[in-house]
C-alpha atoms as a PDB file:
ATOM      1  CA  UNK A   1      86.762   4.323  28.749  1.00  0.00           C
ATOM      2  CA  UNK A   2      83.519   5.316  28.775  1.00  0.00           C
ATOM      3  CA  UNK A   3      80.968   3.216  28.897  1.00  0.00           C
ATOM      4  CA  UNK A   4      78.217   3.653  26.223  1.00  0.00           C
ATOM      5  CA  UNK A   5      74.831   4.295  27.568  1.00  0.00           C
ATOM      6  CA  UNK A   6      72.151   1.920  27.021  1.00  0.00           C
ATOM      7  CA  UNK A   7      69.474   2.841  24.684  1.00  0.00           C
ATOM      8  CA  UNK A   8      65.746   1.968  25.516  1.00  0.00           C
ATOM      9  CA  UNK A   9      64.067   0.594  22.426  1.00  0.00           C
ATOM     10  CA  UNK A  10      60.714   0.671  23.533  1.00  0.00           C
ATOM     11  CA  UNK A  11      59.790   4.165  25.065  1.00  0.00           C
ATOM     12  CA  UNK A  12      56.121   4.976  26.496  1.00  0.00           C
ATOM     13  CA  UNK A  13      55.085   8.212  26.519  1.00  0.00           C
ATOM     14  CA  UNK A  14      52.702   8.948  29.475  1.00  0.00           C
ATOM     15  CA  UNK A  15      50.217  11.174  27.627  1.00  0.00           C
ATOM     16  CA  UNK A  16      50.004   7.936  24.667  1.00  0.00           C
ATOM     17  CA  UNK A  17      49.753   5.197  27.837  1.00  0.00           C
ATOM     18  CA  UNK A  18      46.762   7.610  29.195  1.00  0.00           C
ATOM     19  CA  UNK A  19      45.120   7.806  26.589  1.00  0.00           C
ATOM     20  CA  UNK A  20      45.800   4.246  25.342  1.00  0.00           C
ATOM     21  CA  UNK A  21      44.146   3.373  28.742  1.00  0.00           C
ATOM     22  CA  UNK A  22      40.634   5.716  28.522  1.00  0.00           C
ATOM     23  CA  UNK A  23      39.883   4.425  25.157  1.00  0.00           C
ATOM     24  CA  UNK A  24      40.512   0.450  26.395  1.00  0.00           C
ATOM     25  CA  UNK A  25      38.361   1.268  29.276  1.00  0.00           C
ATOM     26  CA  UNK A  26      35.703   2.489  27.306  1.00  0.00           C
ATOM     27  CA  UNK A  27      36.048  -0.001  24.777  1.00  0.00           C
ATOM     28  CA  UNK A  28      35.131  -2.789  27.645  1.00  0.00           C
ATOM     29  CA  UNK A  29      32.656  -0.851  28.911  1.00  0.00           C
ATOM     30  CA  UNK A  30      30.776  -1.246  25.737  1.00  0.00           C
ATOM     31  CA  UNK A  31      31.593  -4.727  25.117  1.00  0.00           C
ATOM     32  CA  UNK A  32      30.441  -5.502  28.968  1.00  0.00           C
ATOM     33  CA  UNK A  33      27.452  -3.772  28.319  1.00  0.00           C
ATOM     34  CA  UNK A  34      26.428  -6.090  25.101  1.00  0.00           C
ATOM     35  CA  UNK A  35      26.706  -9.170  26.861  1.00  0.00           C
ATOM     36  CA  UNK A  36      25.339  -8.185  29.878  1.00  0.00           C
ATOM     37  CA  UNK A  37      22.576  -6.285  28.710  1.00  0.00           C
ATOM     38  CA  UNK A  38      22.535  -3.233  30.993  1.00  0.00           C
ATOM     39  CA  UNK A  39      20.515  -0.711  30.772  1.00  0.00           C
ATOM     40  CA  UNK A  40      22.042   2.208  30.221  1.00  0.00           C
ATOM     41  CA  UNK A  41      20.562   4.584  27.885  1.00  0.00           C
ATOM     42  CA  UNK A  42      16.671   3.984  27.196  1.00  0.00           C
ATOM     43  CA  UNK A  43      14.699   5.644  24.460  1.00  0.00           C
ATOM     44  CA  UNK A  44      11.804   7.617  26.675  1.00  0.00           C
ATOM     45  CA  UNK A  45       8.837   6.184  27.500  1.00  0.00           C
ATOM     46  CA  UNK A  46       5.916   6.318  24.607  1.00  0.00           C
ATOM     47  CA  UNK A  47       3.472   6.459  26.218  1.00  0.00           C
ATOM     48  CA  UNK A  48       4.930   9.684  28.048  1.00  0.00           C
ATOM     49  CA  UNK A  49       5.125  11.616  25.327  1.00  0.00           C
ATOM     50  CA  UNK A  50       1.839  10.191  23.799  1.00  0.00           C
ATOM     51  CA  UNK A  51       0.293  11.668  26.938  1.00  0.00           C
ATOM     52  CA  UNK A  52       1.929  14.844  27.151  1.00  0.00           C
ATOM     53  CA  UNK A  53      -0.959  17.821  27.336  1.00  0.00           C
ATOM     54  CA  UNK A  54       1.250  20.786  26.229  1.00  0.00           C
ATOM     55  CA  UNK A  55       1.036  18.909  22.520  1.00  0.00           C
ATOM     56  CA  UNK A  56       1.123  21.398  19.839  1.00  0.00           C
ATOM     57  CA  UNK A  57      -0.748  18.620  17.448  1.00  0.00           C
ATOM     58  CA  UNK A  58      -4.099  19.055  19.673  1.00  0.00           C
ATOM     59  CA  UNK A  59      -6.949  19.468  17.728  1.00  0.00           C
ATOM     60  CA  UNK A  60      -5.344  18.722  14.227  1.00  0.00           C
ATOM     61  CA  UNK A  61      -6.124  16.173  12.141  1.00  0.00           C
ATOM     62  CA  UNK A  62      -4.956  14.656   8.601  1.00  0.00           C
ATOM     63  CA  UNK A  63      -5.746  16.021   5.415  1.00  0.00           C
ATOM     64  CA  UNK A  64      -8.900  14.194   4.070  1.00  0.00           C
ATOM     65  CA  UNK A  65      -7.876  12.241   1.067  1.00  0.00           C
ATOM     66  CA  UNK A  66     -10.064  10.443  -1.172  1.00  0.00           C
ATOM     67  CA  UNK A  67      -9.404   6.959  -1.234  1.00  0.00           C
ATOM     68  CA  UNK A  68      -7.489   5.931  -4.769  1.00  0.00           C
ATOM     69  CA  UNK A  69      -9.185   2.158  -4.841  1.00  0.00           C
ATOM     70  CA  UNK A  70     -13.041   1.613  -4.707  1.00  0.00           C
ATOM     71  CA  UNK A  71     -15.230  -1.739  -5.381  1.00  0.00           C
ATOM     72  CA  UNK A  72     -18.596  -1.169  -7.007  1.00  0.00           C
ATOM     73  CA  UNK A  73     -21.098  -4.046  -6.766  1.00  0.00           C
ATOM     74  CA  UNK A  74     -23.576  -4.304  -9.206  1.00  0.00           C
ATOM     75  CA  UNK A  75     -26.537  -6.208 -10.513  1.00  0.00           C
ATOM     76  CA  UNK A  76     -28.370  -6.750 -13.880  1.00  0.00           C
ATOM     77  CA  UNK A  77     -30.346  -3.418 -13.965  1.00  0.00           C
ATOM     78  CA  UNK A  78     -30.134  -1.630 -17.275  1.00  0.00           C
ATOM     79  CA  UNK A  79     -29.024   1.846 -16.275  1.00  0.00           C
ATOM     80  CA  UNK A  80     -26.820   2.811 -12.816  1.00  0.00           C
ATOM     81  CA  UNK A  81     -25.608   6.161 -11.558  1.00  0.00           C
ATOM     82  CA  UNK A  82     -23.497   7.014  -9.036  1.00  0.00           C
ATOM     83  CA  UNK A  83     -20.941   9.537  -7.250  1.00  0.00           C
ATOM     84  CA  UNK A  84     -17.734   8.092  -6.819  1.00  0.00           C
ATOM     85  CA  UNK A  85     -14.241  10.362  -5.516  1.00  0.00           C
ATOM     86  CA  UNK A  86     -11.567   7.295  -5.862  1.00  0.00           C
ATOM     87  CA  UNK A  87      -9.485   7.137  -9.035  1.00  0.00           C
ATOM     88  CA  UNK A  88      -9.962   3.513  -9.891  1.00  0.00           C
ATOM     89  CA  UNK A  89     -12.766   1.554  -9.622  1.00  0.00           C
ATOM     90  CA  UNK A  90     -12.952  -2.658  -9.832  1.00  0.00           C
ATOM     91  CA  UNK A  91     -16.746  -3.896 -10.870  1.00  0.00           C
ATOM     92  CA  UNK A  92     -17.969  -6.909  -9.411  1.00  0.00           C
ATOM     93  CA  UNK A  93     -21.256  -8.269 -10.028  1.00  0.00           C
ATOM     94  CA  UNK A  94     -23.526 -11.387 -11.457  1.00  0.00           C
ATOM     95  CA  UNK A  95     -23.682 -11.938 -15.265  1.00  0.00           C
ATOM     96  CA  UNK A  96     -26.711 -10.823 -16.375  1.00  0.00           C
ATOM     97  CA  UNK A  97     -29.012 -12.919 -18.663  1.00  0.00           C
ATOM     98  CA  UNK A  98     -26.780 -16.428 -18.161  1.00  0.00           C
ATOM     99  CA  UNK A  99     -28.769 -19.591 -17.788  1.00  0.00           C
ATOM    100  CA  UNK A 100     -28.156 -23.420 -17.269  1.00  0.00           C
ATOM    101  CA  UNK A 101     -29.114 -23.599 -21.231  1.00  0.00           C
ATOM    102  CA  UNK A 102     -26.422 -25.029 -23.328  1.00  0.00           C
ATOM    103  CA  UNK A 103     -26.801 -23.086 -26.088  1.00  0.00           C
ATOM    104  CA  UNK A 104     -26.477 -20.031 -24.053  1.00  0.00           C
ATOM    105  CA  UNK A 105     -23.069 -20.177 -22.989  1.00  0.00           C
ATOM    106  CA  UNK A 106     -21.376 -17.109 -22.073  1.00  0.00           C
ATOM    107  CA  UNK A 107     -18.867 -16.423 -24.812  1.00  0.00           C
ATOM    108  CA  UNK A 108     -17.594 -13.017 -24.083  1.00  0.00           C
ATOM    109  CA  UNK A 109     -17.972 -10.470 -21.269  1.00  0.00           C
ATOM    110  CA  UNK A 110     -16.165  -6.530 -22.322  1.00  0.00           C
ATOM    111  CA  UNK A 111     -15.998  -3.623 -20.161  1.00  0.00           C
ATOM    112  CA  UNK A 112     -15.358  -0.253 -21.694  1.00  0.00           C
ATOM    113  CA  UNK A 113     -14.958   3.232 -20.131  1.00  0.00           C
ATOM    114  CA  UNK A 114     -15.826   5.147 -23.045  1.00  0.00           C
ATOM    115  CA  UNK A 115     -14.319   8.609 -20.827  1.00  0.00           C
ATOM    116  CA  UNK A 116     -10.890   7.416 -21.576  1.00  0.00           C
ATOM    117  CA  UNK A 117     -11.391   4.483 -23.963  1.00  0.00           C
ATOM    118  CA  UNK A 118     -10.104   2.224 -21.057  1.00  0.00           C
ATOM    119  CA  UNK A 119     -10.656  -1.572 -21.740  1.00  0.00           C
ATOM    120  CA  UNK A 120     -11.054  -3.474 -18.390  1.00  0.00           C
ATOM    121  CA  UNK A 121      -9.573  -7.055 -18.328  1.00  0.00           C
ATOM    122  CA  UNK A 122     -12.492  -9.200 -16.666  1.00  0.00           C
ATOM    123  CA  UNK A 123     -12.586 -12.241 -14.852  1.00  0.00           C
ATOM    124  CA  UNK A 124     -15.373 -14.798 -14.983  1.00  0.00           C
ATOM    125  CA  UNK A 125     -16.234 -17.445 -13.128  1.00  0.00           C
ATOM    126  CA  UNK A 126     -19.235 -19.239 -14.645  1.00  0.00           C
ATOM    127  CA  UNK A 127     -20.219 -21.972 -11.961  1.00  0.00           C
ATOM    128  CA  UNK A 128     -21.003 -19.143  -9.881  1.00  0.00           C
ATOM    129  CA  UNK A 129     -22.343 -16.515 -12.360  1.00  0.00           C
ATOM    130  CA  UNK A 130     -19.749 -13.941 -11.007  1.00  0.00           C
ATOM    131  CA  UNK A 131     -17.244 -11.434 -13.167  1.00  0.00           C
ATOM    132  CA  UNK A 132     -14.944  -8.981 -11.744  1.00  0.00           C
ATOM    133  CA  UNK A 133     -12.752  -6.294 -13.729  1.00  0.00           C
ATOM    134  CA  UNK A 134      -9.538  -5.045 -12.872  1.00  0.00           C
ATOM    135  CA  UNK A 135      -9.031  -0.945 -11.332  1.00  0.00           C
ATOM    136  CA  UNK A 136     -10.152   0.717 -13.935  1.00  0.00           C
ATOM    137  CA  UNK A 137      -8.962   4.346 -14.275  1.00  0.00           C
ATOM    138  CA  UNK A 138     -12.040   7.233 -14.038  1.00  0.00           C
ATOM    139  CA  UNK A 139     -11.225  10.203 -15.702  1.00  0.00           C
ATOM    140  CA  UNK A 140     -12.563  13.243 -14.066  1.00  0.00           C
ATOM    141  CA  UNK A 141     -16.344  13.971 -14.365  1.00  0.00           C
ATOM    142  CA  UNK A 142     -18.805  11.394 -15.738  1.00  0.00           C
ATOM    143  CA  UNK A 143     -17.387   8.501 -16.724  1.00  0.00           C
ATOM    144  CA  UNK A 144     -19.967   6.129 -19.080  1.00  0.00           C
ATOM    145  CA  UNK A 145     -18.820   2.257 -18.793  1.00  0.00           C
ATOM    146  CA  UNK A 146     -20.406   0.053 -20.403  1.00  0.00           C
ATOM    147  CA  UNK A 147     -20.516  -4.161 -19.644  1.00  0.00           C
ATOM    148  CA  UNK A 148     -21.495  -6.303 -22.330  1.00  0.00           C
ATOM    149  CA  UNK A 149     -22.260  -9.822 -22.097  1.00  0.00           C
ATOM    150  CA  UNK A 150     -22.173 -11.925 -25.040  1.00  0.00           C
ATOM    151  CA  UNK A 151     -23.634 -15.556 -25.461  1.00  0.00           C
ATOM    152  CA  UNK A 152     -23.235 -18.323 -28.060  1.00  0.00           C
ATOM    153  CA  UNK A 153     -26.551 -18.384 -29.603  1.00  0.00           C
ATOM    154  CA  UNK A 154     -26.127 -13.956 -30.449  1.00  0.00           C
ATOM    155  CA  UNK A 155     -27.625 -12.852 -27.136  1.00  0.00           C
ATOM    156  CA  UNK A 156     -25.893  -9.196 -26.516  1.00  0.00           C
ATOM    157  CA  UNK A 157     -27.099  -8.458 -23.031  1.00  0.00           C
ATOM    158  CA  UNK A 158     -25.414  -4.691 -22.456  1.00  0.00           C
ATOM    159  CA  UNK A 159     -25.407  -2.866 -18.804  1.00  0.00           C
ATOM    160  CA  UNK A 160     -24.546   0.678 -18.836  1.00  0.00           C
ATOM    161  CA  UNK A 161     -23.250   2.414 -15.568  1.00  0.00           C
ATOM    162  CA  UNK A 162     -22.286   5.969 -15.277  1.00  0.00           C
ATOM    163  CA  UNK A 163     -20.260   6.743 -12.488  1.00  0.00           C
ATOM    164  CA  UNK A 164     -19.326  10.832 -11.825  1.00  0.00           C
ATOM    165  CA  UNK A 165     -15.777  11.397  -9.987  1.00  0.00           C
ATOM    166  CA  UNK A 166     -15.808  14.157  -8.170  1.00  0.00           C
ATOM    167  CA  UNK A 167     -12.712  15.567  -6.813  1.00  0.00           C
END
């Protein structure tokens, strides 16, 4: 009687074992290299490239661009012109006509750009006879804005400033 042959379950095919092999070999190559830290491949050096002569950016320089924030300071003169190319502007100043008098207590303070009808918020701080605004927008061109301070007793001290954004 014959004898019947003996079938291997498990069969390995060379080409599968190779390449089974490579891709563990690369595989701890990679996690030997995270532990250890080696230095392998390295970005280039900046300051290499920083130096380079042959740079085609020599000479060349960023587009000007006009700032989009400004601070104007003023004071309490009547009338105040001035050239301005950001898009917003924030006043700052002192209140004008304010004194230690009770009856002259600041009651209101409004800023109006009467370009674009833009009514600032403003911030007072009376122990220190300070305001500031928020941005305000500028529209193109002149741009009237007018600060009014009003006191208890009917004092209406106004400040007009006229600020021109050019482009």
């Amino acid at each position: 009687m014959d004898q019947p042959q003996k079938v291997r379950r498990f069969r390995v095919n060379p080409i599968e074992l190779v390449i089974f092999v490579a891709v563990s070999v690369i595989c701890m190559h990679s996690i030997y290299n995270l532990f250890y830290n080696r230095y392998g491949f390295q970005p280039a050096n900046v300051m290499e490239i920083a130096s380079d002569t042959n740079s085609t950016t020599d000479g060349r320089s960023p587009a000007s661009v006009a700032p989009t924030f400004a601070n104007f300071e003023t004071d309490c003169e009547s009338a105040v012109e001035k050239e301005i190319n950001a898009g917003k502007v924030r006043l700052t100043g002192t209140l004008c006509g304010l004194s230690s008098q009770a009856e002259s207590s600041l009651i209101k303070t409004q800023v109006l750009n009467s370009a674009n009808q833009f009514n600032a918020t403003v911030f007072t701080d009376t122990s220190s006879a300070k305001y500031s605004t928020d941005y305000i927008p500028l529209s193109p061109g002149k741009n009237q804005i007018r600060v009014e301070f009003v006191y208890q007793n009917g004092k209406v001290i106004a400040q007009d400033i006229s600020l021109n954004k050019v482009n």
